[in-house]
Structures are given as C-alpha cells and as structure tokens.
C-alpha atoms as a PDB file:
ATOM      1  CA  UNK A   1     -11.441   9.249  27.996  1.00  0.00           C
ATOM      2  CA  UNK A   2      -8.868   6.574  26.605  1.00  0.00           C
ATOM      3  CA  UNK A   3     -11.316   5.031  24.439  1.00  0.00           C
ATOM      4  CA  UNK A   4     -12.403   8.028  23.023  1.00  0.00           C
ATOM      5  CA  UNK A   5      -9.076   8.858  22.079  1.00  0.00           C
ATOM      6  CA  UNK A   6      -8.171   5.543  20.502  1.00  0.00           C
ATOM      7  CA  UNK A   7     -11.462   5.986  18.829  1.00  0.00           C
ATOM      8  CA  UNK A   8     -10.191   9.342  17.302  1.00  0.00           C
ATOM      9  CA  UNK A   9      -6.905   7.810  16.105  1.00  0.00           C
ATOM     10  CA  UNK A  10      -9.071   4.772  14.111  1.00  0.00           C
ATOM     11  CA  UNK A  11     -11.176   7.475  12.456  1.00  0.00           C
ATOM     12  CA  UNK A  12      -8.348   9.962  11.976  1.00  0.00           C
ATOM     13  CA  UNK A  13      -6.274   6.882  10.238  1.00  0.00           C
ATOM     14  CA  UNK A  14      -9.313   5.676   8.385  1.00  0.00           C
ATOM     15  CA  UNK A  15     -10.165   9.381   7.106  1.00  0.00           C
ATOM     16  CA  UNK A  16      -6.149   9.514   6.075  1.00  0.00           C
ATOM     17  CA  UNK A  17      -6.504   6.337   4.346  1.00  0.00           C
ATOM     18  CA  UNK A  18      -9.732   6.804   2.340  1.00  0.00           C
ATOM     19  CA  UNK A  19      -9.097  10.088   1.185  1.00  0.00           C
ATOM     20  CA  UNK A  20      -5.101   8.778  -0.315  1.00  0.00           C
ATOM     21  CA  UNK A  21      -7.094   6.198  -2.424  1.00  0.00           C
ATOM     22  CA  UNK A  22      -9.805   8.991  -3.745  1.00  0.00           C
ATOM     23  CA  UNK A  23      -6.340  10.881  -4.776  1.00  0.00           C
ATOM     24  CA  UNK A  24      -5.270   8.377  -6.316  1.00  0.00           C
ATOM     25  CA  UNK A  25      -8.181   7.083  -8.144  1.00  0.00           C
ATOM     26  CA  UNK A  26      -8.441  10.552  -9.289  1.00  0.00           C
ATOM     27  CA  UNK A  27      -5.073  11.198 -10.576  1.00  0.00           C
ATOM     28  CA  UNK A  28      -5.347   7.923 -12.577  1.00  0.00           C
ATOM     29  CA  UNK A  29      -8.445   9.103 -14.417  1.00  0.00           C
ATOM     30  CA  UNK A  30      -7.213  13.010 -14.717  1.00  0.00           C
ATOM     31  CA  UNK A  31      -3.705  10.819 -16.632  1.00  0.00           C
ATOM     32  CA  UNK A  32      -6.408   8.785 -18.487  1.00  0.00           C
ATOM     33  CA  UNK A  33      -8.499  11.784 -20.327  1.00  0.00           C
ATOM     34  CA  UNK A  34      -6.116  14.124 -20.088  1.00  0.00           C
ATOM     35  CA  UNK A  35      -6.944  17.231 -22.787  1.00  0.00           C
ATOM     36  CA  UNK A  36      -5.291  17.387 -26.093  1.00  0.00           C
ATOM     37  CA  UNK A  37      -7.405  15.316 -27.596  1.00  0.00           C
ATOM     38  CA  UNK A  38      -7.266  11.851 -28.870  1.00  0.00           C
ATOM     39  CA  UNK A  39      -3.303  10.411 -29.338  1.00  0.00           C
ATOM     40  CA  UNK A  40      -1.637  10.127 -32.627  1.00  0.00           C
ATOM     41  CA  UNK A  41      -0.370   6.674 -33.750  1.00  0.00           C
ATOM     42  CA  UNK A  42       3.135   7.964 -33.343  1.00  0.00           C
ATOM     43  CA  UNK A  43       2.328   8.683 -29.739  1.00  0.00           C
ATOM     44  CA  UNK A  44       0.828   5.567 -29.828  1.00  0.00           C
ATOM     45  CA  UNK A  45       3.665   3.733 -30.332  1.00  0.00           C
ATOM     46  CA  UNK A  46       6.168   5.536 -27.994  1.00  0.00           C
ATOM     47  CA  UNK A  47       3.386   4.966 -25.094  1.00  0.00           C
ATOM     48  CA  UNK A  48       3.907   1.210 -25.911  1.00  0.00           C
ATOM     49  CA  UNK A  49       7.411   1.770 -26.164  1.00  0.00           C
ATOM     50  CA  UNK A  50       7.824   3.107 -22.781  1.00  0.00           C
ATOM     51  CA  UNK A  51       5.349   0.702 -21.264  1.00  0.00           C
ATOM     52  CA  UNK A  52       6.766  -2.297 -22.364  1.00  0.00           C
ATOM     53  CA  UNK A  53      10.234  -1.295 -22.057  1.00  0.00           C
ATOM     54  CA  UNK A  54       9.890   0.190 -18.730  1.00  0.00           C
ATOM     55  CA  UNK A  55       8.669  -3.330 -17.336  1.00  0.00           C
ATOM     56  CA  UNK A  56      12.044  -4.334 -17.776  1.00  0.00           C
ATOM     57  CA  UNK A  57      14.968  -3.877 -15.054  1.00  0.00           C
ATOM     58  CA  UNK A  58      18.144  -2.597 -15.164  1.00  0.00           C
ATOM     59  CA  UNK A  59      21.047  -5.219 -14.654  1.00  0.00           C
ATOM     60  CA  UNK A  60      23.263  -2.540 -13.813  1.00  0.00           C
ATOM     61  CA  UNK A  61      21.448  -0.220 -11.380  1.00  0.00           C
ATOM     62  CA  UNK A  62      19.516  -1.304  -8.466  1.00  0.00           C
ATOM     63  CA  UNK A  63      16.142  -0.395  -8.647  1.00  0.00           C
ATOM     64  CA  UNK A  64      15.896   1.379 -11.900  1.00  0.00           C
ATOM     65  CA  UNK A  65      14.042   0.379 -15.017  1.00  0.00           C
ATOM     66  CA  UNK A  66      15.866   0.232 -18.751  1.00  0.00           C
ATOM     67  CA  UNK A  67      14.219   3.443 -19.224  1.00  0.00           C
ATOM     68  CA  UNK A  68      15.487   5.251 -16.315  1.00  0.00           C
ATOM     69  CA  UNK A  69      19.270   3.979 -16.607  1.00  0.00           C
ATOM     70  CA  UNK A  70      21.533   5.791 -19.065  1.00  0.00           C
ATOM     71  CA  UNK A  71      24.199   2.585 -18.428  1.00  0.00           C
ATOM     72  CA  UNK A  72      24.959   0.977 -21.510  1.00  0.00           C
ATOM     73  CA  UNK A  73      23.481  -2.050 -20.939  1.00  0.00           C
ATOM     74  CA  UNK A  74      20.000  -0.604 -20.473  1.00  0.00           C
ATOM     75  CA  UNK A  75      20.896   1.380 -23.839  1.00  0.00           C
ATOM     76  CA  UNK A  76      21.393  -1.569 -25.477  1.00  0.00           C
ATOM     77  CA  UNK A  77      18.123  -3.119 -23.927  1.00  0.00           C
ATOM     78  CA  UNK A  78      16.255  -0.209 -25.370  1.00  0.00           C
ATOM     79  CA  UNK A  79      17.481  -0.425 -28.469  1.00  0.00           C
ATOM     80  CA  UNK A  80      16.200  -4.003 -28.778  1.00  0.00           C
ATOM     81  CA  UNK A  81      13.079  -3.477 -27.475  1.00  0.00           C
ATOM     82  CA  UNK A  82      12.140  -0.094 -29.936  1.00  0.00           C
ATOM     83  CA  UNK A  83      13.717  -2.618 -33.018  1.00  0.00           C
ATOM     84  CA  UNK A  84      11.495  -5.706 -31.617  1.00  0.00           C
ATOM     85  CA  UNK A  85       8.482  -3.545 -31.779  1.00  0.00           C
ATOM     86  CA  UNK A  86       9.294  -1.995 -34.918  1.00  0.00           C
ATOM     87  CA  UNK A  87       9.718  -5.258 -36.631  1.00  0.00           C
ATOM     88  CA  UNK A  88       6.199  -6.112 -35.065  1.00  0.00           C
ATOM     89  CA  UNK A  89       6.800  -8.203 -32.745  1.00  0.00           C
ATOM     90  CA  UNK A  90       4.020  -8.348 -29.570  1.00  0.00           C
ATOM     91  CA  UNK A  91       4.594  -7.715 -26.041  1.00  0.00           C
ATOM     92  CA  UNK A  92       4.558 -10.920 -25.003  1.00  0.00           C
ATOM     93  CA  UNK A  93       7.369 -12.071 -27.582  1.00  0.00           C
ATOM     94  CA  UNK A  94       9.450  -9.274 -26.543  1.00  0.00           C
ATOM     95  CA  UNK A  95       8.715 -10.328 -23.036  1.00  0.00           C
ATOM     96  CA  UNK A  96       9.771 -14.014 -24.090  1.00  0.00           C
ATOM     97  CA  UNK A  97      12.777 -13.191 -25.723  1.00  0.00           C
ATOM     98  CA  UNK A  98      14.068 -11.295 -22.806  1.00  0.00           C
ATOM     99  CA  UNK A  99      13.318 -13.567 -20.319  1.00  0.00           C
ATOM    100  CA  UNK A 100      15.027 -16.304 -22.071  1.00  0.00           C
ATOM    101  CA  UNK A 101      18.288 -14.377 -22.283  1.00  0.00           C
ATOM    102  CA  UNK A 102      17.970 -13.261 -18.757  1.00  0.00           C
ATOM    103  CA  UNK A 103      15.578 -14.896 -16.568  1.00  0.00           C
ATOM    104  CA  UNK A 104      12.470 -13.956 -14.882  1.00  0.00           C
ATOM    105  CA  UNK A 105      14.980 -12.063 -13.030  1.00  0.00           C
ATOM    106  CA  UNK A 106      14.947  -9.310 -15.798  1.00  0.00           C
ATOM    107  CA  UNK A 107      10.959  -8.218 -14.815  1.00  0.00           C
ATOM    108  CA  UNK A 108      10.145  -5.333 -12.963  1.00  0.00           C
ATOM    109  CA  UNK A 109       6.544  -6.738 -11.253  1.00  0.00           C
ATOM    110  CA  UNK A 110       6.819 -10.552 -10.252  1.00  0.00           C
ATOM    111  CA  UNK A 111       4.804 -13.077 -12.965  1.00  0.00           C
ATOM    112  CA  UNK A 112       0.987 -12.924 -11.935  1.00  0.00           C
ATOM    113  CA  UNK A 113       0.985 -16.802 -12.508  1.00  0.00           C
ATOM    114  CA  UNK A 114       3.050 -19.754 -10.474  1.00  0.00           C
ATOM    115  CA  UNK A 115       4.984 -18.464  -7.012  1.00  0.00           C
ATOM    116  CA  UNK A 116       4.720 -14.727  -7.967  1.00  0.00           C
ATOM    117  CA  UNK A 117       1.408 -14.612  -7.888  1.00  0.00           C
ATOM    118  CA  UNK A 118       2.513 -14.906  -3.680  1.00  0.00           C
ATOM    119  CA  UNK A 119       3.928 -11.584  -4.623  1.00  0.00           C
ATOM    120  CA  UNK A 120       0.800  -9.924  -5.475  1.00  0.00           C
ATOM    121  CA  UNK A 121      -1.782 -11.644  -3.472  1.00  0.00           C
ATOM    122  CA  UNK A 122       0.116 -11.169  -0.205  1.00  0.00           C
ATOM    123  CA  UNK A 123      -0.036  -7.354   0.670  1.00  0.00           C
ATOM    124  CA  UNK A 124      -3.786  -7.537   0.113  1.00  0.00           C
ATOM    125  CA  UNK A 125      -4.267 -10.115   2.485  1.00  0.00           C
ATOM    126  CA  UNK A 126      -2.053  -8.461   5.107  1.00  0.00           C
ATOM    127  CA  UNK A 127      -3.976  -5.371   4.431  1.00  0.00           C
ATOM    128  CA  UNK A 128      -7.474  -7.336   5.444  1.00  0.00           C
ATOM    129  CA  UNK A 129      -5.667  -8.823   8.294  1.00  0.00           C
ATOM    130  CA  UNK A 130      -4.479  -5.322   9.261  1.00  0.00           C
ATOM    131  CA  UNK A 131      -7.868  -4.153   8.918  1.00  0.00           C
ATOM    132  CA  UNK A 132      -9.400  -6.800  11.058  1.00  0.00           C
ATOM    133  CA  UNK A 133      -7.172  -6.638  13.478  1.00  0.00           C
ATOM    134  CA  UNK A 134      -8.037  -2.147  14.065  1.00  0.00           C
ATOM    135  CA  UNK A 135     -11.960  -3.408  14.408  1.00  0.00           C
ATOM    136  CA  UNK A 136     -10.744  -6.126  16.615  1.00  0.00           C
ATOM    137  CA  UNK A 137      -9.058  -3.466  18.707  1.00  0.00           C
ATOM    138  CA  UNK A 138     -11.627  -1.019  18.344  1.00  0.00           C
ATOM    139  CA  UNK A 139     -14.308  -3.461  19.729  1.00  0.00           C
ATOM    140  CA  UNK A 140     -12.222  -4.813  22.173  1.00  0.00           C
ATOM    141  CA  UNK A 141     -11.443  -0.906  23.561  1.00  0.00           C
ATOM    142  CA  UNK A 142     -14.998   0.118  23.459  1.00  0.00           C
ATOM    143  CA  UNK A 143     -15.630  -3.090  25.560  1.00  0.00           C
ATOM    144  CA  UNK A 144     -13.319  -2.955  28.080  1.00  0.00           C
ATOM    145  CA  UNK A 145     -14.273   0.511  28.619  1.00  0.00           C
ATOM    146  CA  UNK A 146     -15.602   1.766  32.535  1.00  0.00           C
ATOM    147  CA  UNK A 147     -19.045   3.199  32.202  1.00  0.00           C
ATOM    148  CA  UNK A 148     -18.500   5.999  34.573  1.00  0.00           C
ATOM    149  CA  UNK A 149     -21.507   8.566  35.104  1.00  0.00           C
ATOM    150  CA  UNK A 150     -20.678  11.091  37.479  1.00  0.00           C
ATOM    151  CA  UNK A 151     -23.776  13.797  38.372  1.00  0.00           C
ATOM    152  CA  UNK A 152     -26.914  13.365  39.467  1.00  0.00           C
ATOM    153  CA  UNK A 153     -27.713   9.540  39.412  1.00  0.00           C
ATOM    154  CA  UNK A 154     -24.641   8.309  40.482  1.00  0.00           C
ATOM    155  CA  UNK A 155     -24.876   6.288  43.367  1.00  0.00           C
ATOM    156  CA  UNK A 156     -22.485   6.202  46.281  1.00  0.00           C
ATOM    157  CA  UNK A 157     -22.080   2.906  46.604  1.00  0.00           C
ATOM    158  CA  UNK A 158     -19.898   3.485  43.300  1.00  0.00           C
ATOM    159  CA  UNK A 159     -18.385   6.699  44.692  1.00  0.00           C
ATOM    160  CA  UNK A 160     -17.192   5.174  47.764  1.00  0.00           C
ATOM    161  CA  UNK A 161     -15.795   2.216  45.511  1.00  0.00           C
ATOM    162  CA  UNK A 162     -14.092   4.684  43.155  1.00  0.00           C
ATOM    163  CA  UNK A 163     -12.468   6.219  46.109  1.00  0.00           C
ATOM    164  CA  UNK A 164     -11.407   3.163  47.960  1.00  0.00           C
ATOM    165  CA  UNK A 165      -9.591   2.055  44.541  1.00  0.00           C
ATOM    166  CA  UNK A 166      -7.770   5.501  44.418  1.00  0.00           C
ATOM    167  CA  UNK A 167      -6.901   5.266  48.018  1.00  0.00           C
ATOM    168  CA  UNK A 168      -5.379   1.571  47.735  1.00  0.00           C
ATOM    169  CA  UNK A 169      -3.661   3.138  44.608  1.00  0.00           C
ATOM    170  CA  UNK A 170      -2.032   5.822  46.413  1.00  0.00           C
ATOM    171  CA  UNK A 171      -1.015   3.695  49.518  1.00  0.00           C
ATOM    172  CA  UNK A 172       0.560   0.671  47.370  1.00  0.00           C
ATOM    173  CA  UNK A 173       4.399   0.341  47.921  1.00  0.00           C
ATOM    174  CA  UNK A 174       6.725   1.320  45.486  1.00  0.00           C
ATOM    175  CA  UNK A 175       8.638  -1.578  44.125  1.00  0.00           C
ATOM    176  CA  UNK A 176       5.774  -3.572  42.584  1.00  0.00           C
ATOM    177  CA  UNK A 177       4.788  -5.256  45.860  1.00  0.00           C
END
C-alpha cells in the first residue's frame, strides 16, 4: 500500500509539473501574437526601451529594475538609456557604457559567458539531478516492495510466517531492546 502511495505522489508531482510548463509555454506564445495587429515603429521602440532598460538594476532598491524604481537614480538611469537609444546607439553599447560606470554589478541576469554562465547552467543541472534522484526513489520503492497475495493461492507457509512476524512485533519490549 506504501508504494502505491509514493507512486501517486511521483505522478501527482509530475502531472503538477508538466502541466506549469504547458502554462507557461502557452502564455509566452498568447504575449507573442497577441491581436491588434502588427506593432508600430513607435511601439517598437518603447518595447526596446523597456527591454533594454529593464535589464538594468536599481542601485537604490533591492530587487527592483530601473524601470520599476521611481528613486532618482533609476530616473536618471532611464533617462540615459531612452537618450542612448535615441542617439542610436545598440544594446550592447548601452550595455557597455553602463557596465563601465558601474560594474557587472549593475545587470539584472548574470553574463551568459565567464563565471556567470555557473549562474545559468546550475539550476538545470540540479533540476536533472532532482529528477534522477525521484526515478531513483521510485525504482528503489517499487523494489523493496513485499509481494503480498492474500486469497486463494496463498500458501500457509507464508501465512504462518506473516503471523509469527506480527506476533514477535507485538511481544517486543518497549524501549528499543
């Protein structure tokens, strides 16, 4: 009966975690081809706006991005970034210029090059591990498991074995001895 219930709980958590990625996958192509039509070049521009100024971090708040602080320092970030891209500069000037004043510090996702690739290469291999370690689990459970078949065919050689187990079970001391 354990095993079948630890064999509910894999399925249950696999179920929960396969149908958050189909969610997610399609919320990203809903935001992707969303109606309205194709986007204007003015919208065009604010979308790259927001992207690449949103990549940035706020060096007042903790955990915001430039666009989500109202603190003057993020103002003033903002208005560098909208005059950098309205003097035509490209995202990865912009990028340099900033993290040249500040630091690598000043990113919001960790460099996918060098040491921070660590950062992104890391949760996917403790997610295998993870995963690997539920089959390893699983397989070990469905092992270990008694084969019990009670009804017609059971011997009682295994009934009388059962029952001497329960028995030395019941008699045992208290105490752990």
């Amino acid at each position: 009966m354990r095993f079948f219930q630890a064999d509910c709980i894999v399925r249950r958590y696999f179920f929960i975690v396969c149908l958050g990625v189909f969610t997610f996958l399609q919320a990203k192509t809903f935001a992707q081809h969303a109606p309205g039509g194709p986007a204007k070049s003015t919208e065009i521009s604010e979308e790259r706006y927001r992207e690449v100024a949103g990549s940035y971090r706020c060096p007042t708040c903790t955990g915001l991005s430039v666009l989500e602080s109202d603190a003057p320092f993020s103002v003033q970030i903002q208005t560098k970034v909208r005059q950098m891209l309205e003097s035509g500069r490209s995202d990865t000037e912009i990028k340099d210029f900033f993290i040249s004043k500040y630091g690598p510090w000043i990113l919001r996702a960790p460099p996918k090059e060098g040491f921070g690739l660590v950062a992104w290469v890391l949760p996917i291999v403790f997610l295998a591990f993870g995963f690997l370690f539920l089959l390893a689990v699983f397989f070990q459970k469905k092992k270990a498991a008694p084969e019990m078949s009670i009804g017609r065919g059971s011997s009682d050689t295994s009934s009388e074995k059962l029952l001497k187990q329960f028995e030395n079970l019941v008699r045992r001391p208290k105490g752990g001895q």
